[in-house]
Protein backbone atom coordinates (compact mmCIF):
# COMPACT_ATOMS: atom_id res chain seq x y z
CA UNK A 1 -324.51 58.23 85.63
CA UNK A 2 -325.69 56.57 82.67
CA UNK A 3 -323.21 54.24 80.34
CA UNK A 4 -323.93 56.56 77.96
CA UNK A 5 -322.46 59.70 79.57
CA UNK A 6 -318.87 57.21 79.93
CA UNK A 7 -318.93 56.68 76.33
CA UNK A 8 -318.94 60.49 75.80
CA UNK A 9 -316.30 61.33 78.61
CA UNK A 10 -313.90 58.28 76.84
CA UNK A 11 -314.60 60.30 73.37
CA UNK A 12 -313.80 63.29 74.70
CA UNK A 13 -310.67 62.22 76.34
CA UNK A 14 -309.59 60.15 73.31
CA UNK A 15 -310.55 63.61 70.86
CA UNK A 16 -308.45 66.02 73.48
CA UNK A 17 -304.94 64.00 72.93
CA UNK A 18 -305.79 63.45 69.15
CA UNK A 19 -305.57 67.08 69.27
CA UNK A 20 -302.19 67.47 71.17
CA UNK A 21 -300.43 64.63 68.45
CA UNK A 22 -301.73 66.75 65.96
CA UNK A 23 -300.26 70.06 67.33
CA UNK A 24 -297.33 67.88 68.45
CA UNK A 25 -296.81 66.72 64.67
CA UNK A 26 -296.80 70.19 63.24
CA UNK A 27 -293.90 71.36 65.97
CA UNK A 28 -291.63 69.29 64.77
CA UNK A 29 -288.09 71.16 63.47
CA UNK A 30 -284.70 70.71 63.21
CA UNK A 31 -284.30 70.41 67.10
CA UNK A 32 -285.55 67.10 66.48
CA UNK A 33 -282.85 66.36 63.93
CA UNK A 34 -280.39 67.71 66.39
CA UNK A 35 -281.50 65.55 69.31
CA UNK A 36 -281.96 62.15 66.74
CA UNK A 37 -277.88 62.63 65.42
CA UNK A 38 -276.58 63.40 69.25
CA UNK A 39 -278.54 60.29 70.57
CA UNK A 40 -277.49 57.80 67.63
CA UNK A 41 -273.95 58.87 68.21
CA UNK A 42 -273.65 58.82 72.03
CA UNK A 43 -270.97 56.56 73.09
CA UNK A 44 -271.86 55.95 76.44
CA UNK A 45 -275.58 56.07 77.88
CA UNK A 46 -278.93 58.13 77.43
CA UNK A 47 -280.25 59.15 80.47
CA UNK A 48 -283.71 60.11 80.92
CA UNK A 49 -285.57 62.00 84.07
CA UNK A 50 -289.27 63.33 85.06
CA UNK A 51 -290.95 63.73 88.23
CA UNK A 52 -294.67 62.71 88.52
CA UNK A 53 -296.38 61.59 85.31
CA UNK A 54 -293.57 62.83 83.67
CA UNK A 55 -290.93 60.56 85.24
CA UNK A 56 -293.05 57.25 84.16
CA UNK A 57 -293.26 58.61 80.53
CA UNK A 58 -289.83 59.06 81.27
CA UNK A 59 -289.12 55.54 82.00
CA UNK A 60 -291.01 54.49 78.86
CA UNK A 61 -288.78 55.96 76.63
CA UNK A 62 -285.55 54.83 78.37
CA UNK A 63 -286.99 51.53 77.84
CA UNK A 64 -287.89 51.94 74.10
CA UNK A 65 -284.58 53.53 73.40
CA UNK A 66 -282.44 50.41 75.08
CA UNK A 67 -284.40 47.98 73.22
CA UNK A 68 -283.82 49.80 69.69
CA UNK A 69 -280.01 49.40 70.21
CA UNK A 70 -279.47 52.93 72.17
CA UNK A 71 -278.24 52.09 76.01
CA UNK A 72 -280.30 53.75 78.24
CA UNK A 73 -282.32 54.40 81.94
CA UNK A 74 -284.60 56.06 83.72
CA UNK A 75 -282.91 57.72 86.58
CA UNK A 76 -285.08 58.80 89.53
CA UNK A 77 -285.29 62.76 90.17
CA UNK A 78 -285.15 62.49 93.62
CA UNK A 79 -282.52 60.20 94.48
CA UNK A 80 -280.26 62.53 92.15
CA UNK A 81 -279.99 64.93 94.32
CA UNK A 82 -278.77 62.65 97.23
CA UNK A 83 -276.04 60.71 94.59
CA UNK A 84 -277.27 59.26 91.64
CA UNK A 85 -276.14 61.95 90.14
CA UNK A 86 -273.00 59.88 90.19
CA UNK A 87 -274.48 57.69 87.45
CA UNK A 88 -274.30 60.78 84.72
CA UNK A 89 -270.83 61.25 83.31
CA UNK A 90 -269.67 63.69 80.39
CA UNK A 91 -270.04 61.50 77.30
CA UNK A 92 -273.65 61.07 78.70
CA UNK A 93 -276.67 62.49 77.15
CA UNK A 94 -279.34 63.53 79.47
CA UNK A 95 -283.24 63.96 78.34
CA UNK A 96 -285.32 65.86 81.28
CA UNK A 97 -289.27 65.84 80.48
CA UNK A 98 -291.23 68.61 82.35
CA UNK A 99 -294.30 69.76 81.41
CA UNK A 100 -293.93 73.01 83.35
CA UNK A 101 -290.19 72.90 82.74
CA UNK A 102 -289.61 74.05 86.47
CA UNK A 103 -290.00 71.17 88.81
CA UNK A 104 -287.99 72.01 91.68
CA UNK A 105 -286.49 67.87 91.98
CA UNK A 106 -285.26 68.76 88.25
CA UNK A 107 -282.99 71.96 89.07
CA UNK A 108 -280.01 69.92 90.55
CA UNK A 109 -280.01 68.02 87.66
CA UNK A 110 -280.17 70.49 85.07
CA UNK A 111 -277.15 73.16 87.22
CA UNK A 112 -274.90 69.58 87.30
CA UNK A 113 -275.49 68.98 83.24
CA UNK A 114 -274.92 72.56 82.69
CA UNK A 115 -271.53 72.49 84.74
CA UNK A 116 -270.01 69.58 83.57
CA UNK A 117 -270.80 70.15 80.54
CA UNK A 118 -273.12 67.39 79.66
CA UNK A 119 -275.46 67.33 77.09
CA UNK A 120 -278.75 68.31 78.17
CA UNK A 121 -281.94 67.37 76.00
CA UNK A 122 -285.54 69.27 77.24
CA UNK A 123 -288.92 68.20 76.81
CA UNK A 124 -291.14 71.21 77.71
CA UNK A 125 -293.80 73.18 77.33
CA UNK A 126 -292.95 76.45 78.56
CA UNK A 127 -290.39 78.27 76.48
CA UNK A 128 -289.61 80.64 79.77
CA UNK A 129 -288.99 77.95 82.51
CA UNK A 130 -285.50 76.86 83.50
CA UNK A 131 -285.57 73.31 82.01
CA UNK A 132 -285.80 75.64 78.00
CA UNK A 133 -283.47 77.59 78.92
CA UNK A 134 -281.10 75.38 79.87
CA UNK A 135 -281.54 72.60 77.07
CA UNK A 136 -278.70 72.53 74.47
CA UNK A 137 -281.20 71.29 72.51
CA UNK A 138 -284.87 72.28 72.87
CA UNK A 139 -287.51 69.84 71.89
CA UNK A 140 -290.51 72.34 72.42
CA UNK A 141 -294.39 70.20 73.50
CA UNK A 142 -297.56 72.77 72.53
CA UNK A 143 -299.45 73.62 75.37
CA UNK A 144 -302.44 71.14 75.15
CA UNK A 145 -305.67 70.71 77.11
CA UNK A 146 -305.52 67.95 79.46
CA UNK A 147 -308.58 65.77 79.50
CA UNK A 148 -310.68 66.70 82.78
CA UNK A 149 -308.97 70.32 83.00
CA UNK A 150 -306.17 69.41 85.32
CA UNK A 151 -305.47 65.69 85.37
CA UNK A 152 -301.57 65.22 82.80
CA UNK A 153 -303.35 63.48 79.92
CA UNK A 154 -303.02 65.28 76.70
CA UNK A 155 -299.34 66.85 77.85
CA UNK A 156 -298.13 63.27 78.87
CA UNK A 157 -299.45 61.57 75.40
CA UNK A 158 -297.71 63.84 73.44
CA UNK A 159 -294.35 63.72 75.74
CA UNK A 160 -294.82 59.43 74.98
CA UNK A 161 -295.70 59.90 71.50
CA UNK A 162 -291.91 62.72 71.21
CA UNK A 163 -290.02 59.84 72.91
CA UNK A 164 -291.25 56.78 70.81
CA UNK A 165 -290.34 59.41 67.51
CA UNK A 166 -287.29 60.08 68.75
CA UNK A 167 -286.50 56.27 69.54
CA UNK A 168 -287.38 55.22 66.27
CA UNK A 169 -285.30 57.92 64.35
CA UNK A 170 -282.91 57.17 65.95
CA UNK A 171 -282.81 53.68 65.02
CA UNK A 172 -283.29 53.98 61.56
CA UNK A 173 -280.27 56.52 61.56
CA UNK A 174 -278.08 53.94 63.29
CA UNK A 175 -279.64 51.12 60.88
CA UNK A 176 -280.65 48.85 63.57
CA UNK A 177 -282.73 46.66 61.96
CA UNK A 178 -284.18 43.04 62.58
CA UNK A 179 -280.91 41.06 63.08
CA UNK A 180 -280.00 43.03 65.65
CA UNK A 181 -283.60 43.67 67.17
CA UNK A 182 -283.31 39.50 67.33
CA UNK A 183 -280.63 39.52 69.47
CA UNK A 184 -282.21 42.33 72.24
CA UNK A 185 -285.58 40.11 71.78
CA UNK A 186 -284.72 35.95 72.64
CA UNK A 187 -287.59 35.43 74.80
CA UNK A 188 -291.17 35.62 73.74
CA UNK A 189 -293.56 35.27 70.74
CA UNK A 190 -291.67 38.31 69.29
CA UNK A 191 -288.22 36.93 70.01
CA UNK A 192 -289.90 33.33 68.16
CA UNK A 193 -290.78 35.31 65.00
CA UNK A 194 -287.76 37.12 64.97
CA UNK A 195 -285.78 33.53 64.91
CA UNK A 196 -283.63 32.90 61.28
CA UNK A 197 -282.88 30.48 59.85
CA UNK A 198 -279.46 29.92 61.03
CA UNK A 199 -281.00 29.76 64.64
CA UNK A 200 -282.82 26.82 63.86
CA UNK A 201 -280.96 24.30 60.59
CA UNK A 202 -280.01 21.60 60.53
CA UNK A 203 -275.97 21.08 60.12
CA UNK A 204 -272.63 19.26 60.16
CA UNK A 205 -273.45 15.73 60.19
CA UNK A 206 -277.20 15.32 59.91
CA UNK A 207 -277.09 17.07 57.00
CA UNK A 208 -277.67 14.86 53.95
CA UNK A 209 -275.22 15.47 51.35
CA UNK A 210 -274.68 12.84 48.57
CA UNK A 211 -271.97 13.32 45.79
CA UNK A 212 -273.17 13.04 42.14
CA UNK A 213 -271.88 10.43 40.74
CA UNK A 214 -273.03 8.33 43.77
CA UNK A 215 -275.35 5.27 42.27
CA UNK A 216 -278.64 5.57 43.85
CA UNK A 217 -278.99 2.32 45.45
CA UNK A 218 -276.51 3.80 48.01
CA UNK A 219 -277.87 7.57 47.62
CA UNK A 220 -281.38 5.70 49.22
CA UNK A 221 -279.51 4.32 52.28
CA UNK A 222 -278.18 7.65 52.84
CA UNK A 223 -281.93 9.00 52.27
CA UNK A 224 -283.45 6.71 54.97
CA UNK A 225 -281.04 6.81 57.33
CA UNK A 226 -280.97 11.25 57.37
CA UNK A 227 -284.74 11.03 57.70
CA UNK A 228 -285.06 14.51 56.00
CA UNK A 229 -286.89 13.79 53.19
CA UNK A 230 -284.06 15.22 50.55
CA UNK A 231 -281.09 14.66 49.52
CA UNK A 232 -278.63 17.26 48.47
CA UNK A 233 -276.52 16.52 45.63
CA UNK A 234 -272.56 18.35 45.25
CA UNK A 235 -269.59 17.83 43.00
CA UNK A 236 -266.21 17.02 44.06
CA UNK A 237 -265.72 21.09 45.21
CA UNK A 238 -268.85 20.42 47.24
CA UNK A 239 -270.36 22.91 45.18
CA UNK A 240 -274.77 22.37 44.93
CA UNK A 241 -275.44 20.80 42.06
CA UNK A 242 -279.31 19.74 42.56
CA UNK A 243 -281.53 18.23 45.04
CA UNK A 244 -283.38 14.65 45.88
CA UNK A 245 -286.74 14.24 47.30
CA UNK A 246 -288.26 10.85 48.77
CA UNK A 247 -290.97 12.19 46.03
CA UNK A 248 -289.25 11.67 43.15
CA UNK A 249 -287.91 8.08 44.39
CA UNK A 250 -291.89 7.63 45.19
CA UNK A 251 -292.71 8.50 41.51
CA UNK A 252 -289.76 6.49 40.36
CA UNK A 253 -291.10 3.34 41.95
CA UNK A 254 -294.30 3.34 41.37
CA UNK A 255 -293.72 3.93 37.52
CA UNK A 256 -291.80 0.73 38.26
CA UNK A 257 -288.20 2.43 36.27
CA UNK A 258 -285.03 0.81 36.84
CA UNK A 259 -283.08 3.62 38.34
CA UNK A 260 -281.19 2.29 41.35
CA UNK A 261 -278.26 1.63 39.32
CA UNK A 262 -277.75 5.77 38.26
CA UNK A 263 -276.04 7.79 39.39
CA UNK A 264 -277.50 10.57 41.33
CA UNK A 265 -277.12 13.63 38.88
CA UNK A 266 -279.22 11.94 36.46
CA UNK A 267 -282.29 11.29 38.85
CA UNK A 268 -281.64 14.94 40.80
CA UNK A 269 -283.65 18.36 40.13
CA UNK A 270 -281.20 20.99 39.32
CA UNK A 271 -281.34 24.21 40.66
CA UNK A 272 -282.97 23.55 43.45
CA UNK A 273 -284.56 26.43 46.43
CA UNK A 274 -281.89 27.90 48.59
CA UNK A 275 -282.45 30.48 51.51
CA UNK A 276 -279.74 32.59 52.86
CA UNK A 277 -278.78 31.70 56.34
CA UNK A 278 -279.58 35.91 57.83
CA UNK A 279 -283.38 35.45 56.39
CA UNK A 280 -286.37 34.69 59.03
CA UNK A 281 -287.70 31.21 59.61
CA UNK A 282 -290.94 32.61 58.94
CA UNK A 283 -289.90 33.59 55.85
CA UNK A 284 -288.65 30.25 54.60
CA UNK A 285 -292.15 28.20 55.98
CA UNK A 286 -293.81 30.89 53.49
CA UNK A 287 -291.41 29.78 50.35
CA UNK A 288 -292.02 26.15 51.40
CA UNK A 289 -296.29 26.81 51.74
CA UNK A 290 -295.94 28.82 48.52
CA UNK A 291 -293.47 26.14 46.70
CA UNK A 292 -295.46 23.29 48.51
CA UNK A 293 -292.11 21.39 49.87
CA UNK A 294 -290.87 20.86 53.13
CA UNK A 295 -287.16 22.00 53.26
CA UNK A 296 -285.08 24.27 52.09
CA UNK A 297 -281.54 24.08 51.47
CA UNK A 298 -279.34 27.09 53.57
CA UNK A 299 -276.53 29.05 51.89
CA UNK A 300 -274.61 32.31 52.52
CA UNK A 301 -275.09 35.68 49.99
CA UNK A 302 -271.64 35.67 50.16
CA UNK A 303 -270.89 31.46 48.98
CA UNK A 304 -274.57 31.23 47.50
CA UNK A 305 -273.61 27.67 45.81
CA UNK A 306 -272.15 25.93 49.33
CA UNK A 307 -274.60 24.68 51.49
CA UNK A 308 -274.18 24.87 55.17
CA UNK A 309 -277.55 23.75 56.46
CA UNK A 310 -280.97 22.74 55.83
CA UNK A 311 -284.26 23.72 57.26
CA UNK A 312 -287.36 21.69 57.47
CA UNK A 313 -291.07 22.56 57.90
CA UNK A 314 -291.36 19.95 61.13
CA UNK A 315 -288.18 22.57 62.79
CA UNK A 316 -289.96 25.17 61.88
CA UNK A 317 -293.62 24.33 63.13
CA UNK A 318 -291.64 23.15 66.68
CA UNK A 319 -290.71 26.68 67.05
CA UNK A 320 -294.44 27.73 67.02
CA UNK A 321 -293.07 30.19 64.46
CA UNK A 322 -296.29 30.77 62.03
């Protein structure tokens, strides 16, 4: 077969499940709603089940969900039936993807949601198999044409492409956003990006505070011995009054200007660039690249005029946050 005839085949595929996400996108209704609001507010877990192809798009999605905030697993058909259906309990909701909708492994399942009560969440195509009938809520997948004729393709991209919609609704309708995303996240380049600033500033003693009326002979002890490059400058209610840099001292000295003998607030820039402590590093290396200095000083929204940190580019850059 020539590479040519692969290219085709790959096109076709590709064209075939671009085709089922476009009939998938127009059968969306208000079963999705339903399933979104009974997933955000589940109290205890969302269980999901398939058998086949089904059960690893199955898994996915139990996967996606738990690491958008929603606590959930993929729970094997087959061992259900010989006790893990032990795992389900009432405040439970269960998701069962079939294509068919009558898998024989799935039956067990679906008579021990029905009977206790639990609420039962189908993914299917076929409106008069068991699993639809069953489904408190019905999350209906158009019957597609799977790539090669028999082979789950199409079906199982659209069943992946339900689950990831479903995940993301409901994380937007639980407001989970990047603070908390953090926290499910530590390890990785994602979990680096994700760092704030809080994870990484500088505090309590190393930070380099200085009060006002402080003569700057003494300020500059302070300034060499912090090794920060700054100097942050507060009044007697440790409230920010202005900043320091070993820049201005630089310009200072070589314009040869008797200044050691001033007090601080005279030499100091006032109102100098905070960053609130919730923000992303990444976000404060782009105000320093975009101001062209090399820390920042770190507040709180709620006390935006105490500082309780600072962060510097060299942190930053150690993080491999970019």
């Amino acid at each position: 077969m020539k590479s040519k005839k692969f290219i085709s085949t790959a096109k076709d595929v590709i064209n075939l499940e671009i085709k089922a996400l476009q009939k998938l996108k127009k059968n969306i209704n208000n079963s999705f709603n339903d399933a979104v609001v009974n997933i955000s507010k589940c109290s205890s877990k969302v269980i999901l089940c398939g058998v086949g192809k089904s059960g690893l798009i199955a898994s996915k999605i139990a996967a996606t969900l738990a690491s958008v905030g929603t606590p959930s697993f993929y729970l094997s058909a087959s061992e259900a039936s010989h006790g893990d259906l032990g795992m389900i309990s009432k405040k439970d909701v269960l998701i069962l993807i079939s294509n068919s909708g009558e898998t024989s492994e799935l039956k067990n399942i679906i008579q021990f949601a029905n009977r206790n009560k639990i609420l039962l969440i189908g993914m299917v195509s076929k409106k008069d198999s068991i699993l639809y009938k069953a489904s408190d809520i019905k999350l209906l997948i158009p019957k597609v044409i799977e790539a090669g004729g028999i082979v789950p393709t199409s079906s199982t991209t659209a069943q992946l492409a339900l689950g990831d919609a479903l995940a993301i609704a409901s994380m937007k309708n639980k407001n989970f956003g990047k603070l908390e995303f953090k926290k499910l996240h530590p390890a990785g380049s994602l979990g680096k990006q994700l760092k704030t600033v809080e994870d990484i500033m500088i505090t309590g003693n190393k930070i380099p505070f200085v009060d006002e009326n402080l003569k700057m002979n003494k300020a500059l002890k302070i300034l060499s011995q912090k090794k920060l490059g700054i100097l942050i400058v507060r009044n007697r209610k440790k409230i920010i009054q202005g900043i320091i840099t070993d820049g201005q001292v630089r310009r200072f000295s070589e314009k040869k200007l008797s200044f050691q003998s001033l007090p601080v607030k005279k030499i100091m820039t006032k109102k100098p660039v905070c960053i609130d402590k919730n923000e992303l590093a990444a976000k404060a290396l782009a105000i320093m690249n975009s101001k062209k200095i090399t820390s920042l000083i770190v507040n709180n929204k709620k006390k935006p005029l105490v500082a309780i940190g600072v962060i510097h580019v060299h942190t930053i850059l150690k993080s491999n946050i970019s």
